[in-house]
PDB file of N, CA and C in Angstrom:
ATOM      1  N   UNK A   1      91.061  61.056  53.170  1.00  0.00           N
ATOM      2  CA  UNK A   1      90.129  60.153  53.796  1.00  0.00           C
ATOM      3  C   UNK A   1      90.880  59.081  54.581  1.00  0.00           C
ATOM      4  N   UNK A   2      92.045  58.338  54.176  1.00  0.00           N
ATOM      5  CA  UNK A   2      92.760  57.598  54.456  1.00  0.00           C
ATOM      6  C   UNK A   2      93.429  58.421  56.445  1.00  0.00           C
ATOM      7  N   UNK A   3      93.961  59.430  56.091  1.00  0.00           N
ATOM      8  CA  UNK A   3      94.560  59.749  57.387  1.00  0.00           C
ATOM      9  C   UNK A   3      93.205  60.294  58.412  1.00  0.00           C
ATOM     10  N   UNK A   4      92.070  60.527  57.884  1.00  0.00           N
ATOM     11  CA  UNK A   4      90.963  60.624  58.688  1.00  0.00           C
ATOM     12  C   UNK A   4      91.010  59.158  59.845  1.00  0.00           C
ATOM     13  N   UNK A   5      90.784  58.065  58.680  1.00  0.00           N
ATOM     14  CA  UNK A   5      90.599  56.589  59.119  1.00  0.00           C
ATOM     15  C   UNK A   5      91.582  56.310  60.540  1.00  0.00           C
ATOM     16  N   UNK A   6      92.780  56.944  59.724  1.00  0.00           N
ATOM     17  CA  UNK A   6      93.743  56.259  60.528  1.00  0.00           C
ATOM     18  C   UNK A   6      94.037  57.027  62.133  1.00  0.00           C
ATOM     19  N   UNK A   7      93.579  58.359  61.922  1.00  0.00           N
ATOM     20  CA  UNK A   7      93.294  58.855  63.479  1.00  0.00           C
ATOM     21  C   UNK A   7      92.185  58.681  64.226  1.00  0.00           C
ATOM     22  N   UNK A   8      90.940  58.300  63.554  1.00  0.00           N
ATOM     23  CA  UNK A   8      90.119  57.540  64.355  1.00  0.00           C
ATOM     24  C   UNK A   8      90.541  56.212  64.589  1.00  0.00           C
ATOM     25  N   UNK A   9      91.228  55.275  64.583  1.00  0.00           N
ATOM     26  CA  UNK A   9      92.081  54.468  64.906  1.00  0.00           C
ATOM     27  C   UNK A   9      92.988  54.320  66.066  1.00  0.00           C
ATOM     28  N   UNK A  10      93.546  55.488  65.950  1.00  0.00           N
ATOM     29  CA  UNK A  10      94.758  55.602  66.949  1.00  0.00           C
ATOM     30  C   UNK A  10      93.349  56.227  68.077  1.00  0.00           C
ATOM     31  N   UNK A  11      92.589  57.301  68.007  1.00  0.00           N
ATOM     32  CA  UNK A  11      91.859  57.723  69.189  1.00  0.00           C
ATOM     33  C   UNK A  11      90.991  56.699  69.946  1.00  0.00           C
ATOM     34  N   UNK A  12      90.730  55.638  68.967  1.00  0.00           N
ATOM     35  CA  UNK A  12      90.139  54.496  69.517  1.00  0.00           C
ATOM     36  C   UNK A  12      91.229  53.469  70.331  1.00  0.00           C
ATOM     37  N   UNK A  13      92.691  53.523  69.590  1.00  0.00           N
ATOM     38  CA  UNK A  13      93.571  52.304  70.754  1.00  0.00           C
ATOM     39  C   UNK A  13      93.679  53.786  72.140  1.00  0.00           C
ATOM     40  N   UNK A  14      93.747  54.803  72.302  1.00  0.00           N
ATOM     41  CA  UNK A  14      94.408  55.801  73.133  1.00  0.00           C
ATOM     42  C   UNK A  14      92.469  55.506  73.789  1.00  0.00           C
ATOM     43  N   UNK A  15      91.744  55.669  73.766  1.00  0.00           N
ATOM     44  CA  UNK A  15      90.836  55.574  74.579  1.00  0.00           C
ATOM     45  C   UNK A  15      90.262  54.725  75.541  1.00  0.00           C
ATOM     46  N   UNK A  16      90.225  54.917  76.689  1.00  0.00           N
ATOM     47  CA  UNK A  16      89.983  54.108  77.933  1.00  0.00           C
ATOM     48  C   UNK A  16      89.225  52.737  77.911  1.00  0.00           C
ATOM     49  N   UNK A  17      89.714  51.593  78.040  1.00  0.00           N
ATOM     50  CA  UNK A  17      88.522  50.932  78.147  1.00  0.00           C
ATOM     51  C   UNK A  17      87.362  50.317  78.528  1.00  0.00           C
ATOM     52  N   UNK A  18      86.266  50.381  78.348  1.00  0.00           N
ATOM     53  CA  UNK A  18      84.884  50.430  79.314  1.00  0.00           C
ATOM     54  C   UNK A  18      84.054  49.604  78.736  1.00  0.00           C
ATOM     55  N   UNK A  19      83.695  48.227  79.642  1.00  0.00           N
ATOM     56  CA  UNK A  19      82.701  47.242  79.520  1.00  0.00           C
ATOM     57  C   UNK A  19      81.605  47.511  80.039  1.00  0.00           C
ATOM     58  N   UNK A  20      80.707  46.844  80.189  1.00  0.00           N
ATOM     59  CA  UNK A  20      78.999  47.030  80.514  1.00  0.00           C
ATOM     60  C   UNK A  20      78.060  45.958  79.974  1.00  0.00           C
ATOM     61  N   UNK A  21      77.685  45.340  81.312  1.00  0.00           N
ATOM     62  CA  UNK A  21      76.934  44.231  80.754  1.00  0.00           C
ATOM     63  C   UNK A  21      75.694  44.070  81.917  1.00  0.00           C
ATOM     64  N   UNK A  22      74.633  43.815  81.444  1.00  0.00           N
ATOM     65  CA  UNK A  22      73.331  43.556  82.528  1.00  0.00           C
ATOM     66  C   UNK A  22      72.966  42.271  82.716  1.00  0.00           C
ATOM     67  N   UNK A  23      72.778  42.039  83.580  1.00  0.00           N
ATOM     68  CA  UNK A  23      72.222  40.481  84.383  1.00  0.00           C
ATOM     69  C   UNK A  23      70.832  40.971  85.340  1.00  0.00           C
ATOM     70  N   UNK A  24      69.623  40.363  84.490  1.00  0.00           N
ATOM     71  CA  UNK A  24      68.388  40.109  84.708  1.00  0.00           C
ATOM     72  C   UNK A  24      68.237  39.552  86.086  1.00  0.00           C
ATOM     73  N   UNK A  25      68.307  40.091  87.659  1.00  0.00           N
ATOM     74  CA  UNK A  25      67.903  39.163  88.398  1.00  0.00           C
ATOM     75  C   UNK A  25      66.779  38.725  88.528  1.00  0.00           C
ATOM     76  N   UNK A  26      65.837  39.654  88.176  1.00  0.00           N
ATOM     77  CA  UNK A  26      64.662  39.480  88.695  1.00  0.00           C
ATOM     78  C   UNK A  26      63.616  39.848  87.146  1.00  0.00           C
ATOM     79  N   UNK A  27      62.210  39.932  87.016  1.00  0.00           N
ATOM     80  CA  UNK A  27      61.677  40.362  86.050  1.00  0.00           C
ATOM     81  C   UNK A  27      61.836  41.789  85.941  1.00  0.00           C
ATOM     82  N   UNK A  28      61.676  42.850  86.991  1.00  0.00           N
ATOM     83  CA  UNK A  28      62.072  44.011  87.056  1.00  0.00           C
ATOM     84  C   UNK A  28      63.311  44.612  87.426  1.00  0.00           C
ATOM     85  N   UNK A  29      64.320  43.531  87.652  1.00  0.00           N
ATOM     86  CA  UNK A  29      65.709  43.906  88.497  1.00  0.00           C
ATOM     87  C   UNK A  29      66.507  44.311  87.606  1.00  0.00           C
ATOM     88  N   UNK A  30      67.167  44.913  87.046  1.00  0.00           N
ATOM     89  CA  UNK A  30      68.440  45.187  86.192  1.00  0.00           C
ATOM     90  C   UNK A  30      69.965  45.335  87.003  1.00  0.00           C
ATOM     91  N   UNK A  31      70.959  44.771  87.303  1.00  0.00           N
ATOM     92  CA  UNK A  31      72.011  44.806  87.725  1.00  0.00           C
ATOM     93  C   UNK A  31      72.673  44.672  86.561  1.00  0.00           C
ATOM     94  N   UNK A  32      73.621  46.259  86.400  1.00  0.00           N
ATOM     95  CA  UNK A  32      74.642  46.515  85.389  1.00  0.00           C
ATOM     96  C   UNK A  32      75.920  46.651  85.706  1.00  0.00           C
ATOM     97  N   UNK A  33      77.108  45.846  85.796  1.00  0.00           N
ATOM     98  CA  UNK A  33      78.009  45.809  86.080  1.00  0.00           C
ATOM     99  C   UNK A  33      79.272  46.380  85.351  1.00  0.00           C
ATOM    100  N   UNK A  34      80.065  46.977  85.619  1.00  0.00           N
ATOM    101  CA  UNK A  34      80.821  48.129  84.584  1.00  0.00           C
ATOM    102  C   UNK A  34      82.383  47.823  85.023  1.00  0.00           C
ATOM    103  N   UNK A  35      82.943  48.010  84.297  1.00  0.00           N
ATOM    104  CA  UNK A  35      84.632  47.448  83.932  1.00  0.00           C
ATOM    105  C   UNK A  35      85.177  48.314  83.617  1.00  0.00           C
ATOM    106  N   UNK A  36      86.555  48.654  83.471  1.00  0.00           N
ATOM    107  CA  UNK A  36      87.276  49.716  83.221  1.00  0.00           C
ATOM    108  C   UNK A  36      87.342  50.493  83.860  1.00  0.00           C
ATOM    109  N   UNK A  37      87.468  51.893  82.538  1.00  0.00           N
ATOM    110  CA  UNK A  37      87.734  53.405  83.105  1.00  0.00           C
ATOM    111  C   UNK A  37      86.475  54.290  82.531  1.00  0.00           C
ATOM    112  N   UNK A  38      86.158  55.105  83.711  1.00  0.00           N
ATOM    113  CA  UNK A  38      85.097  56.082  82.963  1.00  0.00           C
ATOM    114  C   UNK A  38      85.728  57.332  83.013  1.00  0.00           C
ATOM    115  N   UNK A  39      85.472  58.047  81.825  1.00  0.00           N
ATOM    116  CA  UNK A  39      86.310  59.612  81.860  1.00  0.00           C
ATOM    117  C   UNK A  39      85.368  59.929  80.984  1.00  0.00           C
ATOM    118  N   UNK A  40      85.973  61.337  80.670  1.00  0.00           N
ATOM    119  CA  UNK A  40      84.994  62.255  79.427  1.00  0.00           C
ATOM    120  C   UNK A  40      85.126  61.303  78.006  1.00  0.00           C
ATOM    121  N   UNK A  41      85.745  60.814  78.045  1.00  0.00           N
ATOM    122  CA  UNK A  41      85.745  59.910  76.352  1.00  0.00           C
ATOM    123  C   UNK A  41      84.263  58.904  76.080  1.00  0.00           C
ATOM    124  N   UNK A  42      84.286  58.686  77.593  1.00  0.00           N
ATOM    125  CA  UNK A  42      83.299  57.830  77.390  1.00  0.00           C
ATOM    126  C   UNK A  42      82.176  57.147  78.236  1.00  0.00           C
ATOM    127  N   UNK A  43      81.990  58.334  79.119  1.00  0.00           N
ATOM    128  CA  UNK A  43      80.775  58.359  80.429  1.00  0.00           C
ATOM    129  C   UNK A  43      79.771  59.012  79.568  1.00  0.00           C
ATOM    130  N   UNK A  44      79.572  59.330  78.430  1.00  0.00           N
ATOM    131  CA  UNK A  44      77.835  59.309  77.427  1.00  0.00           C
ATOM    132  C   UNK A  44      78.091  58.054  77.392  1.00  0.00           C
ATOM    133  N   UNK A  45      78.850  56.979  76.693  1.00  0.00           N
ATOM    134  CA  UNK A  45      78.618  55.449  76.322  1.00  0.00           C
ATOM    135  C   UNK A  45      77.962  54.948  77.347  1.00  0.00           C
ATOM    136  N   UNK A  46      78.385  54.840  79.027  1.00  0.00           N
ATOM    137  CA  UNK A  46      77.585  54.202  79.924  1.00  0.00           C
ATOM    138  C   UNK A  46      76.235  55.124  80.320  1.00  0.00           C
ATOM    139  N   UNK A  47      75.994  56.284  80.241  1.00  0.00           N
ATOM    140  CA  UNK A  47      75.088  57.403  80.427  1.00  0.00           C
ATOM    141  C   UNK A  47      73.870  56.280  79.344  1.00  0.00           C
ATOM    142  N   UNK A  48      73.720  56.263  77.895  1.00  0.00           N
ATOM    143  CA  UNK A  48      73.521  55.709  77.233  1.00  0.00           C
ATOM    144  C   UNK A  48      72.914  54.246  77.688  1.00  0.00           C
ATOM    145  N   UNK A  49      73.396  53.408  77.630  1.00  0.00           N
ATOM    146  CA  UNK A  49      73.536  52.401  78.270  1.00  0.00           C
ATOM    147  C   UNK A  49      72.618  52.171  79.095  1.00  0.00           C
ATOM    148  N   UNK A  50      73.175  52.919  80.382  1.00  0.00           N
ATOM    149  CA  UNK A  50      72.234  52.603  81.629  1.00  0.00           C
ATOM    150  C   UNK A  50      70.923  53.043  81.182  1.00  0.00           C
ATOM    151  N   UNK A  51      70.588  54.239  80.713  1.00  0.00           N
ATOM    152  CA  UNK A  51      69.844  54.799  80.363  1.00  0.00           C
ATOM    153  C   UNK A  51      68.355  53.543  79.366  1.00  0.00           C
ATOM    154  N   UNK A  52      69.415  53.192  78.485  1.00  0.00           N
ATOM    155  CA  UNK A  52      68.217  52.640  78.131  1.00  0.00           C
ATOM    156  C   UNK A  52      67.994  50.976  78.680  1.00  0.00           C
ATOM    157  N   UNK A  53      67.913  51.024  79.784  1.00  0.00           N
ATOM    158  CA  UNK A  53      67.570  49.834  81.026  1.00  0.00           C
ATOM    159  C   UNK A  53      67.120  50.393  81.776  1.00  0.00           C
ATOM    160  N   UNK A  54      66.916  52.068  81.727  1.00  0.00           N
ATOM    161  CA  UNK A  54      65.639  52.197  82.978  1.00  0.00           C
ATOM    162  C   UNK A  54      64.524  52.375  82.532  1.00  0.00           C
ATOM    163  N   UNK A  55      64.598  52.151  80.974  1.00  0.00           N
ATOM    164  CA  UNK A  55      62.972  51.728  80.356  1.00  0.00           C
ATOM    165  C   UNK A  55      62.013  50.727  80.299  1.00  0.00           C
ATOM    166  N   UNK A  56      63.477  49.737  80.595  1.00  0.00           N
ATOM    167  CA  UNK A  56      62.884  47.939  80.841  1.00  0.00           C
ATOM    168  C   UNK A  56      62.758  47.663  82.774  1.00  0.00           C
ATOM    169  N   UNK A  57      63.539  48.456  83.352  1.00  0.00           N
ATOM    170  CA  UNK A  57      63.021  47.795  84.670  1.00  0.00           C
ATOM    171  C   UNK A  57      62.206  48.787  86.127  1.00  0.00           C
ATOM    172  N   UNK A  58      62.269  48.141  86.838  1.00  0.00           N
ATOM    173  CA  UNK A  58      61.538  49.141  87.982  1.00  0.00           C
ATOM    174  C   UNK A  58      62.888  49.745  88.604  1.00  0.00           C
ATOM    175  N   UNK A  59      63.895  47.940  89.086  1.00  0.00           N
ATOM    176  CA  UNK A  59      64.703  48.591  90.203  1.00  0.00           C
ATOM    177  C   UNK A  59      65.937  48.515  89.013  1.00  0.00           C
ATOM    178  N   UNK A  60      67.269  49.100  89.709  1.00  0.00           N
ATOM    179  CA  UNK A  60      68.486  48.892  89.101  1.00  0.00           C
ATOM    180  C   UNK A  60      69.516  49.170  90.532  1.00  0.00           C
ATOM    181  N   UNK A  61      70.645  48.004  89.953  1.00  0.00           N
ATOM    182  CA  UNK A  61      71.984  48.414  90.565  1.00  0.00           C
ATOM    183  C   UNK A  61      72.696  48.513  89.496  1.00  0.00           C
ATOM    184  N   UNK A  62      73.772  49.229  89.911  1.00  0.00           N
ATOM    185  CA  UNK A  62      74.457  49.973  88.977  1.00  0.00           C
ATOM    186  C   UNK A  62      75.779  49.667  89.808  1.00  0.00           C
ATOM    187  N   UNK A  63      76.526  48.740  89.464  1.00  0.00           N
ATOM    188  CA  UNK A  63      78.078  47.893  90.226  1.00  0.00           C
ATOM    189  C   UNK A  63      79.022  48.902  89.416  1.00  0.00           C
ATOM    190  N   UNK A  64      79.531  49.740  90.158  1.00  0.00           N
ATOM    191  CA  UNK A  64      80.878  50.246  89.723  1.00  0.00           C
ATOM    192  C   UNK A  64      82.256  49.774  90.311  1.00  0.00           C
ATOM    193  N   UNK A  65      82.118  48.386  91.346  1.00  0.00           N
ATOM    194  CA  UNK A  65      82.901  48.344  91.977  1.00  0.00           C
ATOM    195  C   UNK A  65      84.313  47.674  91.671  1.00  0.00           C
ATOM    196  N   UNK A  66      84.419  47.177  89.870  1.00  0.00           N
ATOM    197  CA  UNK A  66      85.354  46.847  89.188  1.00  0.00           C
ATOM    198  C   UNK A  66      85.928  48.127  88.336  1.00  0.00           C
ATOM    199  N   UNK A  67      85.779  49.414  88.565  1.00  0.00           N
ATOM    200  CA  UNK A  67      86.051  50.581  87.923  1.00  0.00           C
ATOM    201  C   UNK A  67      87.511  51.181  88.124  1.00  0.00           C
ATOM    202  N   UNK A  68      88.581  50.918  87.375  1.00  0.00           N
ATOM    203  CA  UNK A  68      89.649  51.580  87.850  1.00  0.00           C
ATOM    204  C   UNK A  68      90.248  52.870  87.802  1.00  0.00           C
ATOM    205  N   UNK A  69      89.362  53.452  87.233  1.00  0.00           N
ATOM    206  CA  UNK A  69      89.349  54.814  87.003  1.00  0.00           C
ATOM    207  C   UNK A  69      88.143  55.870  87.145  1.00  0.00           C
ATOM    208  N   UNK A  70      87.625  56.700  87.714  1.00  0.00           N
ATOM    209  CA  UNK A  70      86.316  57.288  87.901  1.00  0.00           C
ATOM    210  C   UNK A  70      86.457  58.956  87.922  1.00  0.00           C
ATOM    211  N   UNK A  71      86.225  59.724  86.679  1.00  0.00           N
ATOM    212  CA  UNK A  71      86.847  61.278  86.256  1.00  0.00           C
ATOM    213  C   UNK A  71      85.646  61.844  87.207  1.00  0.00           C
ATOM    214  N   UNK A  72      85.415  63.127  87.211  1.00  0.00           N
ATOM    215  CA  UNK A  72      84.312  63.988  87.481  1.00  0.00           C
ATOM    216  C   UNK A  72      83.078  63.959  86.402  1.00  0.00           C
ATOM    217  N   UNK A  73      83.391  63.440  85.067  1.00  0.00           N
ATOM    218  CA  UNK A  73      82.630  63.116  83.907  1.00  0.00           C
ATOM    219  C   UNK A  73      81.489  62.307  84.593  1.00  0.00           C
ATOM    220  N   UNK A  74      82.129  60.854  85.131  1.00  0.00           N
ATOM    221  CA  UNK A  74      81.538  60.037  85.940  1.00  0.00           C
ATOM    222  C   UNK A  74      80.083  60.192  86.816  1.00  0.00           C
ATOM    223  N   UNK A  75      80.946  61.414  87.717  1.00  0.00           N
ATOM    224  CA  UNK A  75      79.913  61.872  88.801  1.00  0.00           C
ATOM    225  C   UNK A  75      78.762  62.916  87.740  1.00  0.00           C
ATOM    226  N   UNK A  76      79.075  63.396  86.587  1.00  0.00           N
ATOM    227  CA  UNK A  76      78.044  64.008  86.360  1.00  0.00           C
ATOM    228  C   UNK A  76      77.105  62.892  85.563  1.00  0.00           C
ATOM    229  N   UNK A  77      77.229  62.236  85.269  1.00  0.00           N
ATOM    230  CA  UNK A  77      76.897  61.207  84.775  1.00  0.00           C
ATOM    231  C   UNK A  77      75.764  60.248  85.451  1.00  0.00           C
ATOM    232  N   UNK A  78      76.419  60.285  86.992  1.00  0.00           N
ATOM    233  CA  UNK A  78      75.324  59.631  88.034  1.00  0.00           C
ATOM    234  C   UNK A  78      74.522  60.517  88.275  1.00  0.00           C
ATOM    235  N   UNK A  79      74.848  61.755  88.336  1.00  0.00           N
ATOM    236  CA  UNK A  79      73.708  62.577  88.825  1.00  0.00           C
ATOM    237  C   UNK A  79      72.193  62.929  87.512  1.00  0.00           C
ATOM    238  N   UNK A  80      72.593  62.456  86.326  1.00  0.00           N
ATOM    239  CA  UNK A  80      72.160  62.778  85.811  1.00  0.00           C
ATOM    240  C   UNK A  80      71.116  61.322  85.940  1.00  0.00           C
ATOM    241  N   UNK A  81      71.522  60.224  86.099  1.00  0.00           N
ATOM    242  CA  UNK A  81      71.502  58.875  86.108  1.00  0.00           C
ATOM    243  C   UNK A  81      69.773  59.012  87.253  1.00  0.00           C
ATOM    244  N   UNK A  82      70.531  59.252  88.028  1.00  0.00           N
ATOM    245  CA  UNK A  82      69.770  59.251  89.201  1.00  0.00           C
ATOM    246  C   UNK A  82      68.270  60.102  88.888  1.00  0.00           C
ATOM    247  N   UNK A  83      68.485  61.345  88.766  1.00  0.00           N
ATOM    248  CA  UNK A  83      67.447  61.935  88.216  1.00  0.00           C
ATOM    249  C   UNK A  83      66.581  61.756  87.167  1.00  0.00           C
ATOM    250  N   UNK A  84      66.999  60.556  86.139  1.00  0.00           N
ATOM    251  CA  UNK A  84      66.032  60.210  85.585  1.00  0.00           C
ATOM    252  C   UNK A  84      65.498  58.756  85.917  1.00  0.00           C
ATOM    253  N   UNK A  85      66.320  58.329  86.944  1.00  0.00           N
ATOM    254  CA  UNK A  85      65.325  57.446  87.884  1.00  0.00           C
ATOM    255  C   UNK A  85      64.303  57.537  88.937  1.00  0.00           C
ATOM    256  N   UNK A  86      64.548  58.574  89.250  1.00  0.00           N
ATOM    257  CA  UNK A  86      63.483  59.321  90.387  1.00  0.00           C
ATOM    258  C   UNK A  86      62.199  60.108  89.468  1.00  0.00           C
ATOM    259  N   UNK A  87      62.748  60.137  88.046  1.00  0.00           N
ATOM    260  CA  UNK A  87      61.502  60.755  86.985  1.00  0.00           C
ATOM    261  C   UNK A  87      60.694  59.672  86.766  1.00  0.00           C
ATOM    262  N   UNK A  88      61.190  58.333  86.660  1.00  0.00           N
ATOM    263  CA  UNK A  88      61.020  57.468  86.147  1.00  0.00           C
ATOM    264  C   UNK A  88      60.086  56.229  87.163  1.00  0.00           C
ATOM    265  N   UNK A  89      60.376  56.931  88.533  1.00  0.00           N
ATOM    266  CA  UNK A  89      59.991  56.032  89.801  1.00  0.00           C
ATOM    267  C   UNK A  89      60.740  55.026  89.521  1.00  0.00           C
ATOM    268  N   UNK A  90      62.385  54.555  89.134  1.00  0.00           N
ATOM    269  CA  UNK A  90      62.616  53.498  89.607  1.00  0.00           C
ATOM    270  C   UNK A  90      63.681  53.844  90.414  1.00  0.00           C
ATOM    271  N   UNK A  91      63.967  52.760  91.255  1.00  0.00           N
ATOM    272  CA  UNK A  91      64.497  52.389  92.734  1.00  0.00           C
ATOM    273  C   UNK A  91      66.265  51.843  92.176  1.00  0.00           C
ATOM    274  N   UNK A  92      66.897  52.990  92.216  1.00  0.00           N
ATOM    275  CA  UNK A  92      68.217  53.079  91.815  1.00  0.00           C
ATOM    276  C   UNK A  92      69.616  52.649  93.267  1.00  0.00           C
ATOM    277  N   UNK A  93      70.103  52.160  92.742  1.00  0.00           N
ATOM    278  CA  UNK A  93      71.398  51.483  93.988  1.00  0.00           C
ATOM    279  C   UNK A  93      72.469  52.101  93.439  1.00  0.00           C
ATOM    280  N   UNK A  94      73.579  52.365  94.067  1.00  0.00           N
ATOM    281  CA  UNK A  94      75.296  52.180  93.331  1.00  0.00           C
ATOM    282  C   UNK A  94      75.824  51.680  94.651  1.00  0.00           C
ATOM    283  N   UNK A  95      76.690  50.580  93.756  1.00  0.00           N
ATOM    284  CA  UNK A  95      77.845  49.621  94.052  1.00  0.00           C
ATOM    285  C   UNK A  95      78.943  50.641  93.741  1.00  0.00           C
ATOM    286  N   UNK A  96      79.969  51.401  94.487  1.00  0.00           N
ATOM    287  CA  UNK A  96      80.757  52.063  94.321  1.00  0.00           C
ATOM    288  C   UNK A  96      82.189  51.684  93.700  1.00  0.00           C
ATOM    289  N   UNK A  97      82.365  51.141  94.598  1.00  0.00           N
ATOM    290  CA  UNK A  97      83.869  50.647  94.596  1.00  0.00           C
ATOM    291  C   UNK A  97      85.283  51.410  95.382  1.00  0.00           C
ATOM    292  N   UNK A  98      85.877  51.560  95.498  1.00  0.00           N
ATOM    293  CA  UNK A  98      87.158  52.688  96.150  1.00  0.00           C
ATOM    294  C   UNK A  98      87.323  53.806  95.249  1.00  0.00           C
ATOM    295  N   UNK A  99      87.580  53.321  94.118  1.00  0.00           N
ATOM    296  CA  UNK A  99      88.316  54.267  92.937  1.00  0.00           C
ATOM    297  C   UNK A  99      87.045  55.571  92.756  1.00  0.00           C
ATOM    298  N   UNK A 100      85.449  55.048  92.507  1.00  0.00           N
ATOM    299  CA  UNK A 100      84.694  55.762  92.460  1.00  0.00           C
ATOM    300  C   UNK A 100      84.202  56.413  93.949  1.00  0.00           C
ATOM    301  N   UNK A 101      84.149  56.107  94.687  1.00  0.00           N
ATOM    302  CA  UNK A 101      83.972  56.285  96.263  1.00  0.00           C
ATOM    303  C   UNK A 101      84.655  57.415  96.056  1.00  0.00           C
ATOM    304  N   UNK A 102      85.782  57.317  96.151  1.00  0.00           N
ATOM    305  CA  UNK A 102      87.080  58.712  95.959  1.00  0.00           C
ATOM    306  C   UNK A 102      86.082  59.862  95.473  1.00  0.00           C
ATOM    307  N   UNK A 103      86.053  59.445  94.258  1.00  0.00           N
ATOM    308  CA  UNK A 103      85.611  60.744  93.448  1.00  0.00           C
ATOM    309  C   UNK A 103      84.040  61.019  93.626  1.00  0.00           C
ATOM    310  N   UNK A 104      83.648  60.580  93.992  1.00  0.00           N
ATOM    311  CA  UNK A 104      81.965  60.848  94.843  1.00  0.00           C
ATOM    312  C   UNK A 104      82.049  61.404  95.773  1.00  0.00           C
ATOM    313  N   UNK A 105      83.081  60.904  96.546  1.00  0.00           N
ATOM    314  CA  UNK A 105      83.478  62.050  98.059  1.00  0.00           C
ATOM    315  C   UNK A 105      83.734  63.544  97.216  1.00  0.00           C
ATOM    316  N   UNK A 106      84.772  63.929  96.675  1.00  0.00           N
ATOM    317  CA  UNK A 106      85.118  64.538  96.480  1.00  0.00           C
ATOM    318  C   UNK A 106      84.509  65.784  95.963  1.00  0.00           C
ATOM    319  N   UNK A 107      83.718  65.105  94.850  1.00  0.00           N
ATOM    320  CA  UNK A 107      82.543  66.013  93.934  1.00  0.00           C
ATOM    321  C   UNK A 107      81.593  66.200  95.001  1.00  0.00           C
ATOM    322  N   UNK A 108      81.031  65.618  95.483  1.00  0.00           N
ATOM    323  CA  UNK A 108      80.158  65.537  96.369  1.00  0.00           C
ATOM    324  C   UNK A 108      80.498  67.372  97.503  1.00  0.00           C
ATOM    325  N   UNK A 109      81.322  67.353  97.907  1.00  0.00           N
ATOM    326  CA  UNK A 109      81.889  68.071  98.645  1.00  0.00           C
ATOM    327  C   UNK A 109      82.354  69.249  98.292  1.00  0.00           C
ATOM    328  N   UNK A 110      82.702  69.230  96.431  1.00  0.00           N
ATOM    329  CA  UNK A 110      82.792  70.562  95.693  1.00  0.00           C
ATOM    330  C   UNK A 110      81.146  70.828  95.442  1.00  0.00           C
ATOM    331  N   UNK A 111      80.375  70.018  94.994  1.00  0.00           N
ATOM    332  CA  UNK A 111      78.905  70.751  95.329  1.00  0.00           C
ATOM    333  C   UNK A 111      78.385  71.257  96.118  1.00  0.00           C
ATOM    334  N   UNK A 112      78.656  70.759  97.357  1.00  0.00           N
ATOM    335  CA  UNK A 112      78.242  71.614  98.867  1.00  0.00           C
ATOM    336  C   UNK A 112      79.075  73.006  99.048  1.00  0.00           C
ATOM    337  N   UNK A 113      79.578  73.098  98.131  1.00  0.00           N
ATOM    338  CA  UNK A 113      80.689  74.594  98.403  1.00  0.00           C
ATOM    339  C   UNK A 113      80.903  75.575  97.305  1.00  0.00           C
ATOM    340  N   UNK A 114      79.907  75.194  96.352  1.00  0.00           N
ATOM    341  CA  UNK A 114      79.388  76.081  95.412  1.00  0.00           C
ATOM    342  C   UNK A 114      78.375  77.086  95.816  1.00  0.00           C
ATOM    343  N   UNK A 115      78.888  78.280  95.240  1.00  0.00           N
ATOM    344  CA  UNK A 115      78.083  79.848  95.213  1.00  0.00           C
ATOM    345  C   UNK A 115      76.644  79.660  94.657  1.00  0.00           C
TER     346      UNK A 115
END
């Protein structure tokens, strides 16, 4: 039990780190601003997250533009994001940033070239 503890430990210092915090502009506005790195470790945590703030508002931005890291995890993540804002009728934004820009181009462009 002890060496269980202690490798969830170490997988927690070895894992990326990712903030997330919302600022109310408006009664329906949600602006969520995100820090770090998003990868497969931990794009469900912000998936999550955002997720349950498109129950409380109409519109949302979604600021990735402090992100220093942005995997393909990421992009599936928005897409999934997105689609349950358009289920949801609310009026979704992204604040990119460079790092994520990159990898939005990119994915973006392996989807258009899928069989």
């Amino acid at each position: 039990m002890t060496e269980m503890l202690t490798n969830a430990a170490q997988a927690r210092a070895l894992s990326p780190r990712l903030e997330f915090a919302t600022e109310w502009r408006d009664i329906d506005l949600a602006v969520i601003t995100v820090t770090g790195d998003v990868d497969a470790a931990n794009s469900h945590r912000l998936l999550d997250y955002t997720l349950s703030k498109v129950l409380l508002c109409r519109r949302m931005i979604l600021d990735l533009s402090q992100v220093g890291f942005f995997a393909s995890d990421g992009y599936r993540m928005l897409k999934v994001l997105e689609s349950r804002c358009v289920l949801a009728d609310i009026e979704f934004h992204l604040v990119p940033g460079a790092h994520v820009g990159r990898t939005l181009q990119i994915c973006r462009r392996a989807d258009q070239h899928e069989l």
